[in-house]
Protein backbone atom coordinates (compact mmCIF):
# COMPACT_ATOMS: atom_id res chain seq x y z
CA UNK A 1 64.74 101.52 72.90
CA UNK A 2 62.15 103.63 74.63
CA UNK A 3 62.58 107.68 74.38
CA UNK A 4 63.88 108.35 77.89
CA UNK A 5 66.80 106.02 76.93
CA UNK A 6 67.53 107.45 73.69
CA UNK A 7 67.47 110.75 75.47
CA UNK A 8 69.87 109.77 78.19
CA UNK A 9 72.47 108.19 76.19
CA UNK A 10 72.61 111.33 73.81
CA UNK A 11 72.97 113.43 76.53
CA UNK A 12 75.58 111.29 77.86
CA UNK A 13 77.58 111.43 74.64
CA UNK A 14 77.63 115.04 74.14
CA UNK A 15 78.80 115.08 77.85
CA UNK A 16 81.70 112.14 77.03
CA UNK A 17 82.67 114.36 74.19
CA UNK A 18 82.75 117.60 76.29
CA UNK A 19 84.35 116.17 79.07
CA UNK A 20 87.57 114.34 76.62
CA UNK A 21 88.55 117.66 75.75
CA UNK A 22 89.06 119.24 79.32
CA UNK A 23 90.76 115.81 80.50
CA UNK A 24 93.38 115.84 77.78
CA UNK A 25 93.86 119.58 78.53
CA UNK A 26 94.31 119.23 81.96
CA UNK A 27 96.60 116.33 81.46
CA UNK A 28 98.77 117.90 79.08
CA UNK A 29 98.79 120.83 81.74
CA UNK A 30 100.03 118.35 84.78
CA UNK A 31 103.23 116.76 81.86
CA UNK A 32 104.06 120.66 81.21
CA UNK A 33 104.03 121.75 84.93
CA UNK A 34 105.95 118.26 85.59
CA UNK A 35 108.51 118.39 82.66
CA UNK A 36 107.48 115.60 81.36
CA UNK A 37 108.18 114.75 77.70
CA UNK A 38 105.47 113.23 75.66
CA UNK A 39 104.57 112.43 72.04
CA UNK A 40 101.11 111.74 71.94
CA UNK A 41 98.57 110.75 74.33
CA UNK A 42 94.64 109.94 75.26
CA UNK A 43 93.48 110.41 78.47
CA UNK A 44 89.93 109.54 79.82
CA UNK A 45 89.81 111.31 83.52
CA UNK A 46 92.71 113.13 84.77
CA UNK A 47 95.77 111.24 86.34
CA UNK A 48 97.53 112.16 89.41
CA UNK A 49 101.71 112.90 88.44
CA UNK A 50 104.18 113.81 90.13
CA UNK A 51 107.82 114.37 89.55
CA UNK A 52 110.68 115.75 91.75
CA UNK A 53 113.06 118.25 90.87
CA UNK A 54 115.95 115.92 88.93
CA UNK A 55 113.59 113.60 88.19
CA UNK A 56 113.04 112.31 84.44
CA UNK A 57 109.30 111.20 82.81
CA UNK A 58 108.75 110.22 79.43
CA UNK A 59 106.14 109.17 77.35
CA UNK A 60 106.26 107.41 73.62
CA UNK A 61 103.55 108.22 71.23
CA UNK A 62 100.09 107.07 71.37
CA UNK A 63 100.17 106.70 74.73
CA UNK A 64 96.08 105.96 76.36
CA UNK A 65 95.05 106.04 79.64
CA UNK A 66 92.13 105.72 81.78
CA UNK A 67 91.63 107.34 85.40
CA UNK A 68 88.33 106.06 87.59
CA UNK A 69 85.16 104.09 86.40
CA UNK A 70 84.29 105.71 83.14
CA UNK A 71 87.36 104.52 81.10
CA UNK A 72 87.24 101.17 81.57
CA UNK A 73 84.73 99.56 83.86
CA UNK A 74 85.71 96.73 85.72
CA UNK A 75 85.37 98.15 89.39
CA UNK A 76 88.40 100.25 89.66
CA UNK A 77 88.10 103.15 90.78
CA UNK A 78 91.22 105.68 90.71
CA UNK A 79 92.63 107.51 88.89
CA UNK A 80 96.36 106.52 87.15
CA UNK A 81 99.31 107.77 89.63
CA UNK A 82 102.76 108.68 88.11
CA UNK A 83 105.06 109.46 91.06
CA UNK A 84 109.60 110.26 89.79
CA UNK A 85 111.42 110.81 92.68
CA UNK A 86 114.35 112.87 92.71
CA UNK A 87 117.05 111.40 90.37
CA UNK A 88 114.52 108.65 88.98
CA UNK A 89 113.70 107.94 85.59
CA UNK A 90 110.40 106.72 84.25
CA UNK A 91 110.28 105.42 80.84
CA UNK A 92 107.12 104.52 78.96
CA UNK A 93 107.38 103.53 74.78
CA UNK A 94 104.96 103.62 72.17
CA UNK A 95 101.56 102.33 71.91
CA UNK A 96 101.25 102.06 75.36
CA UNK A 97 97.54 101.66 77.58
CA UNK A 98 96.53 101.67 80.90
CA UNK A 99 93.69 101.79 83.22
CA UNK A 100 94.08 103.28 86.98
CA UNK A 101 97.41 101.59 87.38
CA UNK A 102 100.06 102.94 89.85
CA UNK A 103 103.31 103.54 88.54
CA UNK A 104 105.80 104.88 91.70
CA UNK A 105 109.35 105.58 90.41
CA UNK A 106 112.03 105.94 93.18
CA UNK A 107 114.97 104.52 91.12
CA UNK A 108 114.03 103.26 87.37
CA UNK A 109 111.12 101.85 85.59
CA UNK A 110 111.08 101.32 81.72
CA UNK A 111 108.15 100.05 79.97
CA UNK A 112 108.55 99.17 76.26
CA UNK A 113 106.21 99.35 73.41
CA UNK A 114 102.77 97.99 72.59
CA UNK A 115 102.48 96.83 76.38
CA UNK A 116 98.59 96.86 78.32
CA UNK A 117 98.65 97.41 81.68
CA UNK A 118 95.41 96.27 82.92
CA UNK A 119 93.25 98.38 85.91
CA UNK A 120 94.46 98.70 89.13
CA UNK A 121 98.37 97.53 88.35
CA UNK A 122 101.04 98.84 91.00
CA UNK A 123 104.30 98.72 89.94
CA UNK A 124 106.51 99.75 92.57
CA UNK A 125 111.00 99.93 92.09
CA UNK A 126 111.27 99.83 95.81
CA UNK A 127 110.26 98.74 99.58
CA UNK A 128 109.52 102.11 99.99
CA UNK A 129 110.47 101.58 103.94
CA UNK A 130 113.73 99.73 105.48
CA UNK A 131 112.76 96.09 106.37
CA UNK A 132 115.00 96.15 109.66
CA UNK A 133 112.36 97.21 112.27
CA UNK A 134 114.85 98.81 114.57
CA UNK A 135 115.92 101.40 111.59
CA UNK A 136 111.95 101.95 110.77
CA UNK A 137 111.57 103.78 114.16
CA UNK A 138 113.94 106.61 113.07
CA UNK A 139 114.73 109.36 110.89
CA UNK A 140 117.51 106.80 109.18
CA UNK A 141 114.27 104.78 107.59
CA UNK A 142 114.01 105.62 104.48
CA UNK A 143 117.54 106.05 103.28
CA UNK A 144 118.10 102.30 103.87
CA UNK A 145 114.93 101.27 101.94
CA UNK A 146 116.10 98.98 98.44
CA UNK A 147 115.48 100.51 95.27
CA UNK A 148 116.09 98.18 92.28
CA UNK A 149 114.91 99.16 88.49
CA UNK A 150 111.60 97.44 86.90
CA UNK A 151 111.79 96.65 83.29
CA UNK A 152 108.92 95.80 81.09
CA UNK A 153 109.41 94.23 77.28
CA UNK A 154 107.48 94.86 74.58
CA UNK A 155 104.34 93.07 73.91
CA UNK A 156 103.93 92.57 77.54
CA UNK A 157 99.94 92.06 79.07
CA UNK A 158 100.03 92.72 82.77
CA UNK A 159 96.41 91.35 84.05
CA UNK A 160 94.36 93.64 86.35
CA UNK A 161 95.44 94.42 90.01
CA UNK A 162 98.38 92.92 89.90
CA UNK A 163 101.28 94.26 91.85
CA UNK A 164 105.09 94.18 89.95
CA UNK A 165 107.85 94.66 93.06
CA UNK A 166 111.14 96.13 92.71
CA UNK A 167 113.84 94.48 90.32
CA UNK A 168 111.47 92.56 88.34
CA UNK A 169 111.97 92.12 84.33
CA UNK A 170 109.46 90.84 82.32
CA UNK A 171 110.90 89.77 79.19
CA UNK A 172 108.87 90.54 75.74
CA UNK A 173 105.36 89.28 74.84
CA UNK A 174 104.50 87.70 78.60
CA UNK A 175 101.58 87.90 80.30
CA UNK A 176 100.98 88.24 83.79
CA UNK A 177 97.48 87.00 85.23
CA UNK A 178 94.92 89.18 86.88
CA UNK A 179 95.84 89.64 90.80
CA UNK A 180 99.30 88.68 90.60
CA UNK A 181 101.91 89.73 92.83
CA UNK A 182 105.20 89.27 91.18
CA UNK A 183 108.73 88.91 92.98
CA UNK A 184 111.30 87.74 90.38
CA UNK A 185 111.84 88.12 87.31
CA UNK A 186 109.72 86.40 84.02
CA UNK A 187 111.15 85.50 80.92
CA UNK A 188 109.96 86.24 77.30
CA UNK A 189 106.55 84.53 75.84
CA UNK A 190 105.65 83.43 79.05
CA UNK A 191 102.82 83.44 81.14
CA UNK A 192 102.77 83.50 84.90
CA UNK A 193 100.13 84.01 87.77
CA UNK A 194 99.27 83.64 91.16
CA UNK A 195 100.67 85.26 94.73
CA UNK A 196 103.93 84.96 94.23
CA UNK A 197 103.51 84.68 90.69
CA UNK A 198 105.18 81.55 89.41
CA UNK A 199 105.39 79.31 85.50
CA UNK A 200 102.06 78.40 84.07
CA UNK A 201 102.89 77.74 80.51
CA UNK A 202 104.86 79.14 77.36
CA UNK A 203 103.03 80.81 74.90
């Protein structure tokens, strides 16, 4: 290793080290000002949250996250989004990681313990707009958009970029595979992949 390198990458340490401070600072600064309940938690970058008045966010203990490149480089780039709408309920256990993943609460999402939620996941609990076109065009549009809860079991791997739609369960220890979109529900110690996802084997 030539000087200039070993000079770089010390610098670069003392500013990782630096920098891990401020982010969990700042973090635990947006769960205060949010009302959000949380044990313990890592954070590399700063998420983006977001919870309305009436709704509920909670976090387990030894909760890790990353938000942008630095955390976990595989070409994602944003940071982790947490949005509770009012009179929505976001539930996250114990022992839970995840890298610039997208989790937008309009009704109810639960995530149990020891799950990894891989960079760039988007799990949505609703159409977010109504899907008759003549009720899009007006002020009516999003109260007639479907809401149904998400549920995640323990154990559960959710590869990277993949999208989880409203009223999905995934039962306990299942994996989804990277870039998966998936529409119905999967059962325990399975895994499943693809657009829509669908059965590849048991584990």
């Amino acid at each position: 290793m030539s000087l200039i390198s070993l000079i770089f990458k010390s610098f670069r340490k003392i500013v990782y080290i630096a920098t891990v401070g401020a982010n969990n600072l700042c973090a635990r600064c947006l769960f205060i000002g949010n009302n959000v309940a949380y044990k313990s938690f890592h954070t590399n970058g700063i998420p983006y949250v977001m919870v309305a008045r009436g709704g509920k966010f909670s976090i387990g203990k030894n909760f890790a996250m990353n938000n942008g490149i630095k955390g976990n480089p595989i070409g994602c780039y944003e940071r982790c989004t947490f949005f509770v709408d009012r009179g929505a309920v976001l539930t996250i256990g114990d022992n839970v990681g995840m890298s610039q993943a997208a989790l937008i609460c309009h009704k109810s999402i639960t995530i149990g313990n020891n799950v990894k939620i891989g960079g760039g996941v988007c799990i949505y609990d609703t159409d977010f707009h109504s899907l008759d076109p003549v009720i899009r065009r007006n002020s009516e549009d999003l109260k007639n958009r479907a809401e149904k809860p998400v549920v995640i079991g323990n154990d559960v791997f959710i590869g990277a970029k993949s999208i989880i739609l409203k009223g999905v369960t995934i039962g306990e220890n299942s994996v989804i595979g990277a870039g998966s979109v998936v529409t119905k529900s999967v059962p325990a110690n399975q895994i499943w992949a693809g657009n829509p996802a669908r059965f590849i084997r048991s584990i």
